[in-house]
C-alpha atoms as a PDB file:
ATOM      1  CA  UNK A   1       0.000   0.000   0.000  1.00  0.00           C
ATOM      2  CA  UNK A   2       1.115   3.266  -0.732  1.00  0.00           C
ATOM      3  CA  UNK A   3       2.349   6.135   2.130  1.00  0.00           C
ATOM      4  CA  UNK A   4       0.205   8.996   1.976  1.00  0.00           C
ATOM      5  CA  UNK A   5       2.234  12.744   3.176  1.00  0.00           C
ATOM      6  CA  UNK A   6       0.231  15.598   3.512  1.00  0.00           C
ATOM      7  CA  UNK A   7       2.101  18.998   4.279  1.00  0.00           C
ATOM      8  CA  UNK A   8       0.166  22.312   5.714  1.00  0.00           C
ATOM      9  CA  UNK A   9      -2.011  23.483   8.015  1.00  0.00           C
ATOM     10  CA  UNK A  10      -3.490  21.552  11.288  1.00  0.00           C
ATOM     11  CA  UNK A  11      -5.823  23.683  13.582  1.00  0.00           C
ATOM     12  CA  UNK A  12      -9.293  23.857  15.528  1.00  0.00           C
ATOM     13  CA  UNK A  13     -12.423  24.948  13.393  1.00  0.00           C
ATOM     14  CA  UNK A  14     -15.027  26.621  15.948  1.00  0.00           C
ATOM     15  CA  UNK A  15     -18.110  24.951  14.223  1.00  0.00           C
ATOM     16  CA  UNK A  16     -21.362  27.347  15.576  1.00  0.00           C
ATOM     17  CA  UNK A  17     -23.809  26.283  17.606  1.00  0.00           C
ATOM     18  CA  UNK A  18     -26.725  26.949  15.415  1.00  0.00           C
ATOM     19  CA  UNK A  19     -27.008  27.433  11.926  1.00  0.00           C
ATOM     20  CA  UNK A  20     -28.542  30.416   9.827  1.00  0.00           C
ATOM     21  CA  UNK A  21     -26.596  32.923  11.469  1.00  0.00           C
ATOM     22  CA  UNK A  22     -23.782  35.196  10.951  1.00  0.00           C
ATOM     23  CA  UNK A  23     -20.418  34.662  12.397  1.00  0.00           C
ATOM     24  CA  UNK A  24     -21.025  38.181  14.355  1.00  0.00           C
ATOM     25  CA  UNK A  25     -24.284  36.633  15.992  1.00  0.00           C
ATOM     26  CA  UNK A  26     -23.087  33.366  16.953  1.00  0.00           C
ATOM     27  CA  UNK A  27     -22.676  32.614  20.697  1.00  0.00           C
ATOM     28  CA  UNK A  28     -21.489  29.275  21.172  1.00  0.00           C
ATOM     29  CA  UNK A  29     -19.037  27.585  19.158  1.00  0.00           C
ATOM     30  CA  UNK A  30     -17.974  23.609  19.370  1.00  0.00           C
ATOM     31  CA  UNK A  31     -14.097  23.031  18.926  1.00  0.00           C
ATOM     32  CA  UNK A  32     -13.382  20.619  16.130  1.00  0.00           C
ATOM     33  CA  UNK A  33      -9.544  19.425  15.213  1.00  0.00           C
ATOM     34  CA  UNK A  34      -9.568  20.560  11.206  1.00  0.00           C
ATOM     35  CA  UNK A  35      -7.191  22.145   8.121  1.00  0.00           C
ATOM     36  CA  UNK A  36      -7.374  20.284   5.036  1.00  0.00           C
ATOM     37  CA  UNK A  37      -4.130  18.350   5.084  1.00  0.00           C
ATOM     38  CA  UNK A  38      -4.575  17.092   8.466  1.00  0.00           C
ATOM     39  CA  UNK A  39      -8.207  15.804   7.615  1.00  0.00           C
ATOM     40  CA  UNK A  40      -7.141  14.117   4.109  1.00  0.00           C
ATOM     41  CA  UNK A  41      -4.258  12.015   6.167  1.00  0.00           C
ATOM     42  CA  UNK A  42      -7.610  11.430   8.905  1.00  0.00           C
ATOM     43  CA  UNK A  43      -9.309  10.185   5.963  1.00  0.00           C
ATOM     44  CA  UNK A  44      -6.822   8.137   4.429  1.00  0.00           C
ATOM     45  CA  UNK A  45      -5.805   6.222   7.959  1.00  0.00           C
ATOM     46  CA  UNK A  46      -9.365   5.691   8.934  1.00  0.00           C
ATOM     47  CA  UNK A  47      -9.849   3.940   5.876  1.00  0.00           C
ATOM     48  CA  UNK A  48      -7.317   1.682   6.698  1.00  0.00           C
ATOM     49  CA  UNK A  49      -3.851   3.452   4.452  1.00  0.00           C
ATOM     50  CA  UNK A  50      -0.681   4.831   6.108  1.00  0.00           C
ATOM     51  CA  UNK A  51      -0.646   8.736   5.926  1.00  0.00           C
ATOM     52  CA  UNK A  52       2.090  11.218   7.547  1.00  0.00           C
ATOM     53  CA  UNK A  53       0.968  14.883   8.320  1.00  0.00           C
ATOM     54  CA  UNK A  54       3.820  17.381   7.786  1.00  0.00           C
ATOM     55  CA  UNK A  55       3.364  20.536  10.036  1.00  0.00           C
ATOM     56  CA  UNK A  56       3.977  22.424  12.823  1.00  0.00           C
ATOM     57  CA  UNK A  57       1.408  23.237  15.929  1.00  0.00           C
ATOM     58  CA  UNK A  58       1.664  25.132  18.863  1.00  0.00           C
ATOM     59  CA  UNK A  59       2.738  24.020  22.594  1.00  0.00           C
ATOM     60  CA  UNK A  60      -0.309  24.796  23.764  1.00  0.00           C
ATOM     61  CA  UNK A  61      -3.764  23.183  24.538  1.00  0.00           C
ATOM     62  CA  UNK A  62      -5.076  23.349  20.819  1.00  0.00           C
ATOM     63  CA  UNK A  63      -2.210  21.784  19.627  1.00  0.00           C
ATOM     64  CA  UNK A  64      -2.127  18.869  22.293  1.00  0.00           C
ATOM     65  CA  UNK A  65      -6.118  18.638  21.415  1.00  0.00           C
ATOM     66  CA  UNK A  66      -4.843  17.971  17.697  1.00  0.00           C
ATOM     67  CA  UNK A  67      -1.742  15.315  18.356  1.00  0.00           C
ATOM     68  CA  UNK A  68      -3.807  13.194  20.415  1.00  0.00           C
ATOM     69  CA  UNK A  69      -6.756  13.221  17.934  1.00  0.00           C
ATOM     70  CA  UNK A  70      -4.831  12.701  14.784  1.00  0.00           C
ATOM     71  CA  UNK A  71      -3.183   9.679  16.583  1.00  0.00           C
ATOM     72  CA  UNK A  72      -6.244   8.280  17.893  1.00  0.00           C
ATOM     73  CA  UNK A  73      -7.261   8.059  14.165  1.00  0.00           C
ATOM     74  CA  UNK A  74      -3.755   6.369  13.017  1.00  0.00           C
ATOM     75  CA  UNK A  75      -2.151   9.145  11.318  1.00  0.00           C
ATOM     76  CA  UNK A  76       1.739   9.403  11.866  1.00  0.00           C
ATOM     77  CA  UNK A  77       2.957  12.254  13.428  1.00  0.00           C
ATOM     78  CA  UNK A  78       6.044  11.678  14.096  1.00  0.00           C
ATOM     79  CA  UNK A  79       7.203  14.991  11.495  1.00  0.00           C
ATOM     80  CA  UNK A  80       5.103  17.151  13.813  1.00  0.00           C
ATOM     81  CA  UNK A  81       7.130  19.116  15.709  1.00  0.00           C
ATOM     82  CA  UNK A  82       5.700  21.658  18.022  1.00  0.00           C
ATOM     83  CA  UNK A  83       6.801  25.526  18.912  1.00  0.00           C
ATOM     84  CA  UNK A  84       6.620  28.205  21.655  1.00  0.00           C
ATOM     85  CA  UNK A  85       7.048  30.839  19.012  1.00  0.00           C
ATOM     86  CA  UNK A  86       3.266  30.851  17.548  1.00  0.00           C
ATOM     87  CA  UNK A  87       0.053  29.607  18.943  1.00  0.00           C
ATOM     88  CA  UNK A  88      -1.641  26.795  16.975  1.00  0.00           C
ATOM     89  CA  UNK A  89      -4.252  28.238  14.025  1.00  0.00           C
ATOM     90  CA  UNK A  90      -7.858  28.562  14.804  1.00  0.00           C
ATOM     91  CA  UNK A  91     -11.106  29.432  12.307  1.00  0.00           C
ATOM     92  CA  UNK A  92     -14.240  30.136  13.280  1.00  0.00           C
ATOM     93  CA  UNK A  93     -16.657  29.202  10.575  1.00  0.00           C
ATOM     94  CA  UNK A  94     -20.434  29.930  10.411  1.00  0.00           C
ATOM     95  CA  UNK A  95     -22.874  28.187   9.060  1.00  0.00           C
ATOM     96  CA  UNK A  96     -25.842  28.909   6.717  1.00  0.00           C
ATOM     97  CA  UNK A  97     -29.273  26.435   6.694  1.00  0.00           C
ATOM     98  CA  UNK A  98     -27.488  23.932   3.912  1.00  0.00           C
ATOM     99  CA  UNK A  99     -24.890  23.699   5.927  1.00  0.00           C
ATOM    100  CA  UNK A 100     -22.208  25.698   3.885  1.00  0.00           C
ATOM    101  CA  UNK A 101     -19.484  28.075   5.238  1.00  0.00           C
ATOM    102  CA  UNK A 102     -17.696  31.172   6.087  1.00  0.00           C
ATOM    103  CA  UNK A 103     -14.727  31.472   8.224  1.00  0.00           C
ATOM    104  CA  UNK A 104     -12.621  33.842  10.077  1.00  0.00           C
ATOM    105  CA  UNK A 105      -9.295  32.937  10.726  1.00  0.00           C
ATOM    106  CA  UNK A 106      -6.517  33.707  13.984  1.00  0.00           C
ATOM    107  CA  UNK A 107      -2.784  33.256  12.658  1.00  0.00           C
ATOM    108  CA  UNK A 108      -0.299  36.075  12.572  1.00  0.00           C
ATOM    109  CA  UNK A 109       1.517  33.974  11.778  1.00  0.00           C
ATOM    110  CA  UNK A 110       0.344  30.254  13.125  1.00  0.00           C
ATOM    111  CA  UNK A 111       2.718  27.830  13.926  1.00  0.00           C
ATOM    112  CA  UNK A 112       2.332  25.564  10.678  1.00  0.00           C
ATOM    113  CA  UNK A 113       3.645  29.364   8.935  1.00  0.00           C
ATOM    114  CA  UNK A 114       6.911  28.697  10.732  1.00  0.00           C
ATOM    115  CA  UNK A 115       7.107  24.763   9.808  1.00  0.00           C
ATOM    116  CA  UNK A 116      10.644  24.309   8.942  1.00  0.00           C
ATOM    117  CA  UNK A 117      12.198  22.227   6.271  1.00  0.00           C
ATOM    118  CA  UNK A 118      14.400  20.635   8.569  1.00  0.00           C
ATOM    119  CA  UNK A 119      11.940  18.676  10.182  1.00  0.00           C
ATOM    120  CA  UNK A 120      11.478  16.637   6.565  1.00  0.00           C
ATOM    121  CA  UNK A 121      15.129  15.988   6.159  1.00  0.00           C
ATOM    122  CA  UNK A 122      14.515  12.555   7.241  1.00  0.00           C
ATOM    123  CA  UNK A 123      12.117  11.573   5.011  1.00  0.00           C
ATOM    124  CA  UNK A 124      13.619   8.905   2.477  1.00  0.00           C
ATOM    125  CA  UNK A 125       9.981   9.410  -0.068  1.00  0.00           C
ATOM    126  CA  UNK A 126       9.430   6.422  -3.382  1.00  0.00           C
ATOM    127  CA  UNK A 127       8.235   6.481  -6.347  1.00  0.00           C
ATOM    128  CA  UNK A 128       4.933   4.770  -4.906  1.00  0.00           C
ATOM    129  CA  UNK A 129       4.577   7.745  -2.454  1.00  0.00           C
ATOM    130  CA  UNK A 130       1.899  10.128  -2.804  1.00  0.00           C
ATOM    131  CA  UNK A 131       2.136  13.966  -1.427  1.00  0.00           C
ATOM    132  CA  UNK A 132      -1.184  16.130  -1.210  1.00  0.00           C
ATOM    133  CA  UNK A 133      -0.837  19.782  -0.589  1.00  0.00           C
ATOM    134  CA  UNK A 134      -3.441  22.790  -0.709  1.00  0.00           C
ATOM    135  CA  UNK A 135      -2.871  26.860  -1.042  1.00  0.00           C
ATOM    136  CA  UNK A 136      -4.201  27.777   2.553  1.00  0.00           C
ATOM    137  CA  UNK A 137       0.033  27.774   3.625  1.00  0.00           C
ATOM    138  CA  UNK A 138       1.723  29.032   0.139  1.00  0.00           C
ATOM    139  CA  UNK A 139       1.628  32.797   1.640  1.00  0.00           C
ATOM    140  CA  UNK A 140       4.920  33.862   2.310  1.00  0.00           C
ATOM    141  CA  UNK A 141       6.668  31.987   4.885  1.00  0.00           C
ATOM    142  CA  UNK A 142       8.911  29.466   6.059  1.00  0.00           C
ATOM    143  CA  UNK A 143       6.340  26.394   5.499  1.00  0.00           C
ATOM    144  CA  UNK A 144       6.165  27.769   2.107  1.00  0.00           C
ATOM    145  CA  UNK A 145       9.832  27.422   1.204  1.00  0.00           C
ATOM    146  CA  UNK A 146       9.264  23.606   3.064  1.00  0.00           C
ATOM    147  CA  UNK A 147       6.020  23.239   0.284  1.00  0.00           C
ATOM    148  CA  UNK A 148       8.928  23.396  -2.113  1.00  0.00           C
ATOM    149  CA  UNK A 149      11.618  21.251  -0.497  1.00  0.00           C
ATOM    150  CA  UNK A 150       8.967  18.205  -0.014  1.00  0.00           C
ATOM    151  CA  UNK A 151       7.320  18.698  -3.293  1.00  0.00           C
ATOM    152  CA  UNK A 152      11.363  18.688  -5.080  1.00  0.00           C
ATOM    153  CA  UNK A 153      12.123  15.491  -3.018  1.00  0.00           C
ATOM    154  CA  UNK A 154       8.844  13.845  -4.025  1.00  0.00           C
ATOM    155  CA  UNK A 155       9.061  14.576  -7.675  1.00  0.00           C
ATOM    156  CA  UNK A 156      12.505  13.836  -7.789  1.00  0.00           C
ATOM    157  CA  UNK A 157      11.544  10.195  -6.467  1.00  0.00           C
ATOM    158  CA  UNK A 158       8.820   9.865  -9.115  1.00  0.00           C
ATOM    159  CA  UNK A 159       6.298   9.896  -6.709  1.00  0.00           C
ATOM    160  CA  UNK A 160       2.887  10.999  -7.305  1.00  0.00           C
ATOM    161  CA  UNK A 161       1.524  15.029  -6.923  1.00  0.00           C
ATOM    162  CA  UNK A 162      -1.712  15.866  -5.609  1.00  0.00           C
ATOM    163  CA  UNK A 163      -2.963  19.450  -5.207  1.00  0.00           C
ATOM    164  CA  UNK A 164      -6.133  20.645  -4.139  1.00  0.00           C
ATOM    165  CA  UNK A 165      -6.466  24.734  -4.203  1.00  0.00           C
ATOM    166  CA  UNK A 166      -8.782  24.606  -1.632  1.00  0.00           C
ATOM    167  CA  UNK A 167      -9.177  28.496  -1.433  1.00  0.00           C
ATOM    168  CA  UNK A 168      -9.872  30.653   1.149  1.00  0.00           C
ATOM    169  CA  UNK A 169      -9.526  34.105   0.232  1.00  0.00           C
ATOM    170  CA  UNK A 170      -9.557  35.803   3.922  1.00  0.00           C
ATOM    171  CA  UNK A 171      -6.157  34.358   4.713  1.00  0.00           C
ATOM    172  CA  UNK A 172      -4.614  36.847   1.786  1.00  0.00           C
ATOM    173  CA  UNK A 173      -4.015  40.301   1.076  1.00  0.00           C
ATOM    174  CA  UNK A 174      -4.438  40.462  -2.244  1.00  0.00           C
ATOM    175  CA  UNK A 175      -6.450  38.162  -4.685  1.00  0.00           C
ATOM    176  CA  UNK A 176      -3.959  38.271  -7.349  1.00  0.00           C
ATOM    177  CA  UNK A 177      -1.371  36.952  -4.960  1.00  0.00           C
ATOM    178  CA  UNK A 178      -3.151  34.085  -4.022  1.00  0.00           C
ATOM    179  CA  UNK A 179      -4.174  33.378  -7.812  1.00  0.00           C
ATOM    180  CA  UNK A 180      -0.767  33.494  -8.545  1.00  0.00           C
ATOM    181  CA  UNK A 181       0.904  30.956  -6.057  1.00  0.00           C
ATOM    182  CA  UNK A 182      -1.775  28.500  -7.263  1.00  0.00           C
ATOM    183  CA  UNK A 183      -0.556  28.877 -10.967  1.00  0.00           C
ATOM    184  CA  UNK A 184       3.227  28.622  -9.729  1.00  0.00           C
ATOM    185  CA  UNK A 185       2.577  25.430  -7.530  1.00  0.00           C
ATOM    186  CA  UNK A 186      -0.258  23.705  -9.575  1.00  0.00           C
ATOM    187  CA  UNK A 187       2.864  23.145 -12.274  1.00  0.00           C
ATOM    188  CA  UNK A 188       4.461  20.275 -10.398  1.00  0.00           C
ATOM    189  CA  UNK A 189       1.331  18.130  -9.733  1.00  0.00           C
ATOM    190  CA  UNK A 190       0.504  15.198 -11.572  1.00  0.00           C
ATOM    191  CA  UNK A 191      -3.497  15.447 -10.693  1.00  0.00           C
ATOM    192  CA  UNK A 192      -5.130  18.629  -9.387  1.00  0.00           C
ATOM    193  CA  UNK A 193      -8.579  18.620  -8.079  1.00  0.00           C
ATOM    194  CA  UNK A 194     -10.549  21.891  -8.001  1.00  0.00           C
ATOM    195  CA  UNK A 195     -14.191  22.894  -6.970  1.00  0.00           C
ATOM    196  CA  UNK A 196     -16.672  24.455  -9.418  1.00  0.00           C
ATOM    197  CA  UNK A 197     -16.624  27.557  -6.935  1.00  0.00           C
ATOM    198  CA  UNK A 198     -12.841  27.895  -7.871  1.00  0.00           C
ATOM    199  CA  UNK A 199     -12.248  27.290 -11.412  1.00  0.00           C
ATOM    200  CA  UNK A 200     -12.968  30.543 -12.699  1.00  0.00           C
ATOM    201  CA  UNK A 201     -10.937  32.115 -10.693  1.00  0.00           C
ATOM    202  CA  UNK A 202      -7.521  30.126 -10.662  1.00  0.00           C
ATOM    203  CA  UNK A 203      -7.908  30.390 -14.659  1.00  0.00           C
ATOM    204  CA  UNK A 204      -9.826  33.660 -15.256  1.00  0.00           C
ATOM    205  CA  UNK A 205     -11.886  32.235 -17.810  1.00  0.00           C
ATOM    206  CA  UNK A 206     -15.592  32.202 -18.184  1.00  0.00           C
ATOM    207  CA  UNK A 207     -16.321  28.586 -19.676  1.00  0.00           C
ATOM    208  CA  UNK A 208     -16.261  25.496 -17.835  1.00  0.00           C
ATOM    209  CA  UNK A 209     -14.406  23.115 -20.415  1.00  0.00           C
ATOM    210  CA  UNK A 210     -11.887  25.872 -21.764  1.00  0.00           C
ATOM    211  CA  UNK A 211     -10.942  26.375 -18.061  1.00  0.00           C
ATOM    212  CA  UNK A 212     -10.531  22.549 -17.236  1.00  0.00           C
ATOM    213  CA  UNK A 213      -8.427  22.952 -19.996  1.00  0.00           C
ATOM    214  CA  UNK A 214      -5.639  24.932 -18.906  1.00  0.00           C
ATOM    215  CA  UNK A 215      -5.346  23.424 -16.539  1.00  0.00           C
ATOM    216  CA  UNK A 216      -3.109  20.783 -17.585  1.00  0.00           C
ATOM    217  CA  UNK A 217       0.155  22.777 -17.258  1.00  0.00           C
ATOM    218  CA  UNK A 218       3.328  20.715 -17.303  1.00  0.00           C
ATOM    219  CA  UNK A 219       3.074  17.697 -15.383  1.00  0.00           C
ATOM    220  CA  UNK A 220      -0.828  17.780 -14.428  1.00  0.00           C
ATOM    221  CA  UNK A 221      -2.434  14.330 -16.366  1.00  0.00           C
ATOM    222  CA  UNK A 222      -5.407  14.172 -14.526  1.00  0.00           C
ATOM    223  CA  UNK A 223      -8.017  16.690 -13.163  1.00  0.00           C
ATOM    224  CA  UNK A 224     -10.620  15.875 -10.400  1.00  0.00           C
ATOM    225  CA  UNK A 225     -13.326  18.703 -10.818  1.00  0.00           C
ATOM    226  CA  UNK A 226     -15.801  18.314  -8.078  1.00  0.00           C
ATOM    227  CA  UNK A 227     -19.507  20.423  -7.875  1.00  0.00           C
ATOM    228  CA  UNK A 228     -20.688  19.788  -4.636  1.00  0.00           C
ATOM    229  CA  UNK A 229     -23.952  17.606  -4.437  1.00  0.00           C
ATOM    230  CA  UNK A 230     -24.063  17.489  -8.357  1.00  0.00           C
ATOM    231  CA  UNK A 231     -20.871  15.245  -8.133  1.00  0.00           C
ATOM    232  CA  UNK A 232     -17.723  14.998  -9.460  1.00  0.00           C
ATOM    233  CA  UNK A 233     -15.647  13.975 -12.670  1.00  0.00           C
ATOM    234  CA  UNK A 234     -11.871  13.102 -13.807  1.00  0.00           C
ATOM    235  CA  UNK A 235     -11.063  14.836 -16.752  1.00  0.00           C
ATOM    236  CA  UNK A 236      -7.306  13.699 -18.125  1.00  0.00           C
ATOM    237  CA  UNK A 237      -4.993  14.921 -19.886  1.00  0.00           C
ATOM    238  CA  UNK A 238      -5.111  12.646 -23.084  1.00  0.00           C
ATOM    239  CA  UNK A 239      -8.816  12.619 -23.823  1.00  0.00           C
ATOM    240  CA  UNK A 240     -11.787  11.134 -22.104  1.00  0.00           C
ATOM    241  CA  UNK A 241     -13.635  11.646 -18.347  1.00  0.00           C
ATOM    242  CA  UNK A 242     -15.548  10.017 -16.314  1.00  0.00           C
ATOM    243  CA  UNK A 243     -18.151  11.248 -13.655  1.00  0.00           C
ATOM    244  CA  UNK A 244     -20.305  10.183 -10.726  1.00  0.00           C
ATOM    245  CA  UNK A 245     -23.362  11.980 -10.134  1.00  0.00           C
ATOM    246  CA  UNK A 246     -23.021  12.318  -6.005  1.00  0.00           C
ATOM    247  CA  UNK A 247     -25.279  10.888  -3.316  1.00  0.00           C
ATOM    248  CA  UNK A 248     -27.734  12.914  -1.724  1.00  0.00           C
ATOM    249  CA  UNK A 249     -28.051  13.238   1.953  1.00  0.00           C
ATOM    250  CA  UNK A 250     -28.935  15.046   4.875  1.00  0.00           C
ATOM    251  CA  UNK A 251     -26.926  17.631   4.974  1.00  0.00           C
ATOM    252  CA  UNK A 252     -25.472  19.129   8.853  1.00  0.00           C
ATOM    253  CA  UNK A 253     -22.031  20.342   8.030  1.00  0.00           C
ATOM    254  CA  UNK A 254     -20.233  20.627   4.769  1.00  0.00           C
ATOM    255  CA  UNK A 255     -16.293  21.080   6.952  1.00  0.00           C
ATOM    256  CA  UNK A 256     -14.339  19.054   5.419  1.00  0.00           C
ATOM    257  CA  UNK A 257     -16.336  17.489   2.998  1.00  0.00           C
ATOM    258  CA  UNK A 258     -14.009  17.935  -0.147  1.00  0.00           C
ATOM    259  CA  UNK A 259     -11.153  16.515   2.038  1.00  0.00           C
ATOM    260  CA  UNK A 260     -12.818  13.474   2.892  1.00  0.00           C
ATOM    261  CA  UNK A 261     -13.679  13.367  -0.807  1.00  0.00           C
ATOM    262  CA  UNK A 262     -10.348  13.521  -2.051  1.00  0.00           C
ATOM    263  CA  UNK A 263      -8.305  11.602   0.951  1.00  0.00           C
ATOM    264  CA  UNK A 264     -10.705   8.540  -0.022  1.00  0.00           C
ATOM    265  CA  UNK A 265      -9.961   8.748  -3.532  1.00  0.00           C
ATOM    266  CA  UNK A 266      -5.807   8.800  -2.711  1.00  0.00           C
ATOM    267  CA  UNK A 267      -6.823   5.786  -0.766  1.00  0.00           C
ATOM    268  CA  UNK A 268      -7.961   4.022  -3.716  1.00  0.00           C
ATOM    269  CA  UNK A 269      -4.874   4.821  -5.835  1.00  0.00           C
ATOM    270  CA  UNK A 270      -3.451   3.162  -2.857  1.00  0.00           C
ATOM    271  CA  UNK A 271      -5.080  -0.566  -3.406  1.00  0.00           C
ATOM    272  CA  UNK A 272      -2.791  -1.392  -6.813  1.00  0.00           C
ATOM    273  CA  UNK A 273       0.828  -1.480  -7.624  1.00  0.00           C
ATOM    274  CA  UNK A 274      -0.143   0.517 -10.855  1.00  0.00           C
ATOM    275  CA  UNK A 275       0.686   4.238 -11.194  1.00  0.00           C
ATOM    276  CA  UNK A 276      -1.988   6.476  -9.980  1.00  0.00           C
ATOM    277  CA  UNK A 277      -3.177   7.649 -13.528  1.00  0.00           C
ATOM    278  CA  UNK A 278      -3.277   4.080 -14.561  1.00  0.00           C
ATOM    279  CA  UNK A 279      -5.293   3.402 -11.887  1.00  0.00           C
ATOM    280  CA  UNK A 280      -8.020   6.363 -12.438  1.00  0.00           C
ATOM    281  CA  UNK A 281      -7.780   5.535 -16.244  1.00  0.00           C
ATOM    282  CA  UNK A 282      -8.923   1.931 -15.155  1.00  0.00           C
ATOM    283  CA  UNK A 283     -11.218   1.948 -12.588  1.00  0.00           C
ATOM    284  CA  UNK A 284     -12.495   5.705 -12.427  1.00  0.00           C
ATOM    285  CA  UNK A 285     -16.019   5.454 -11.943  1.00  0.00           C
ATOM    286  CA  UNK A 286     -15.811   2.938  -8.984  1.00  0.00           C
ATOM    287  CA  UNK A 287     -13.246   6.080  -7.391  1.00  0.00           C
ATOM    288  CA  UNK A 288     -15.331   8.541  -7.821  1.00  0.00           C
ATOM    289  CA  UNK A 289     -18.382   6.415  -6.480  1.00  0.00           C
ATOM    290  CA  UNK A 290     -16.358   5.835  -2.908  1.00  0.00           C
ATOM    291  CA  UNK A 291     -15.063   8.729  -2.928  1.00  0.00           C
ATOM    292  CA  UNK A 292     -18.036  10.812  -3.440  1.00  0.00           C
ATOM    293  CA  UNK A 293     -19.780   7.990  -0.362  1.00  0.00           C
ATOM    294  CA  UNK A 294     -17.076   9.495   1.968  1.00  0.00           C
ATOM    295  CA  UNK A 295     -18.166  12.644   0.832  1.00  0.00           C
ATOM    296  CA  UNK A 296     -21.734  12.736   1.516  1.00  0.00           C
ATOM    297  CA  UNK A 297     -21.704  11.298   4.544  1.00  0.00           C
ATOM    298  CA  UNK A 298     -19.200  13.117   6.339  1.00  0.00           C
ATOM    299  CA  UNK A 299     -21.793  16.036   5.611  1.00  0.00           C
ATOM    300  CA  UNK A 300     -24.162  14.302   8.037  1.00  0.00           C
ATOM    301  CA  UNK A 301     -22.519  14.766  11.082  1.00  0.00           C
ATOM    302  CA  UNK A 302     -20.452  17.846  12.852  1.00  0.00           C
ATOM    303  CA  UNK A 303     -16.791  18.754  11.899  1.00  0.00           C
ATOM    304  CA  UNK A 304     -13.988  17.699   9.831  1.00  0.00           C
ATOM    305  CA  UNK A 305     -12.387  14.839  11.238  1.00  0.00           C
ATOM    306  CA  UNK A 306     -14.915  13.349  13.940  1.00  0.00           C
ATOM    307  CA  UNK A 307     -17.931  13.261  10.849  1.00  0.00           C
ATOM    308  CA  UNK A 308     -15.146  10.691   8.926  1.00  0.00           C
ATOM    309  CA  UNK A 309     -17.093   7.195   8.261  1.00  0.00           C
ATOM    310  CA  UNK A 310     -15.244   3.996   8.581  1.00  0.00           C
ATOM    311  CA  UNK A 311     -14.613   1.497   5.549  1.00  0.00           C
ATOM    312  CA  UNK A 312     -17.179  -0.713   7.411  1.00  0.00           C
ATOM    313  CA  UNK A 313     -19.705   2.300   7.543  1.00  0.00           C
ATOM    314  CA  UNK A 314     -19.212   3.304   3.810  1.00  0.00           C
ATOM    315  CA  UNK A 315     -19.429   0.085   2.313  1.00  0.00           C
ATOM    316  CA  UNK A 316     -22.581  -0.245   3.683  1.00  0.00           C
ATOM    317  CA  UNK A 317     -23.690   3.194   2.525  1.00  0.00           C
ATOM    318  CA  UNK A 318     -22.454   2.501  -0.882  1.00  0.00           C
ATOM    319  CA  UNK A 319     -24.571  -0.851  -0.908  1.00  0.00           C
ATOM    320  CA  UNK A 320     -27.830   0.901  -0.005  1.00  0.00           C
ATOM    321  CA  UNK A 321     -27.181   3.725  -3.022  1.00  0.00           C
END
């Protein structure tokens, strides 16, 4: 089975009380251990795979909250290391009646900003290795320089790329900044997967299957494009696609949702000794059908990481769809 690194942000979403309010008018809050990477590598270990979470959290509650979670769910974090010089990131997200988000986030800087590269010198990454990354930590920092350290090291052992945008414009100061170190980073993946909400604006243009299009910049081959309960599709490089038409459920909370999504489908590039296009060329429509199963039904319960379903509890969604 293949290793699964993720590199970037860990921290504690403040999920709301209620829903159907603005984040000014909510009272109450619920702490939930979150950030994208951390809850792909959740994903990927509760499914049964071997992931390793690259950051850096705080010595402080919030961080202890998010070590002993993580490792209750099997990830490795043994390339965690930990920091008196920031406080670990926290967003507080509100939540409309579908369940969808807005957050405000608390890092100036966080600790994952000061993640060093020297804490991944010890990683010895193969070719059947796969590294997911997202934008949320490509602002200017030191765990941006270690973004490009990991992802030389990976490439350079022919392992596989994964990127996933995953934008959140509050955490920049200009648009055009954060547009931009998408573009520059998105060039050294070998799939990318991007939301309808973000196409347009990583590739400023207007039509859906001119943007897909450029987005196969140097070594991208494969593009998951997901659109929220209408499903997803895998558009590659060479011709063809294939798509799933999503599940639909009852909806609580969409945190985290697209990472469960795409940490189950890097768990099923992890169940054959074939490359990971190979493997989506092959058998894409039974991906996207798991993957899009974790999905929905992390949507049906609170949070990122504690909604995850088990392989047990997924199989036996899957069965009754």
């Amino acid at each position: 089975m293949r290793r699964l690194f993720t590199i970037g942000e860990a921290l504690i979403d403040f999920i709301p009380a209620e829903k159907g309010k603005k984040l000014k008018d909510i009272n109450a809050f619920e702490p939930q251990v979150g950030g994208a990477p951390a809850n792909v590598a959740a994903t990927y270990a509760i499914l049964g795979g071997e992931s390793h979470l690259l950051t850096q959290l705080g010595t402080d509650a919030f961080g202890d909250r998010i070590l002993e979670l993580l490792e209750s769910k099997g990830v490795h974090t043994n390339y965690i290391t930990r920091t008196r010089r920031a406080n670990t990131g926290l967003a507080f997200v509100s939540l409309d009646d579908t369940g969808n988000r807005d957050f405000s986030f608390y890092r100036n800087p966080s600790a994952d900003l000061l993640y060093d590269a020297s804490a991944t010198s010890g990683i010895e990454f193969g070719k059947n290795d796969l590294l997911h990354f997202c934008s949320v930590d490509l602002v200017e920092s030191a765990m941006k320089e270690t973004h490009r350290t990991v992802i030389g090291k990976v490439r350079e052992a022919q392992g596989t790329v994964i990127f996933d945008p995953n934008i959140r414009l509050p955490l920049w100061d200009d648009e055009d900044e954060c547009r931009e170190a998408v573009l520059e980073f998105m060039r050294f993946a070998d799939i990318v997967k991007v939301s309808d909400e973000e196409l347009e604006f990583i590739t400023g243009i207007e039509n859906e299957s001119d943007a897909i299009s450029a987005l196969f910049t140097d070594y991208v081959k494969a593009v998951i494009y997901t659109k929220g309960p209408a499903g997803s599709q895998i558009i590659y490089r060479e011709g063809g696609y294939c798509e799933h038409p999503g599940y639909v459920v009852e909806t609580i909370d969409t945190t985290g949702a697209g990472d469960a999504f795409i940490g189950a489908m890097l768990y099923q590039l992890s169940l054959s000794t074939h490359s990971a296009i190979e493997i989506l060329r092959e058998n894409g429509p039974e991906v996207l059908r798991f993957a899009n199963g974790v999905g929905a039904l992390s949507t049906t319960k609170k949070g990122a990481i504690t909604s995850l379903p088990t392989h047990e509890a997924v199989a036996t969604f899957l069965k009754k769809g």
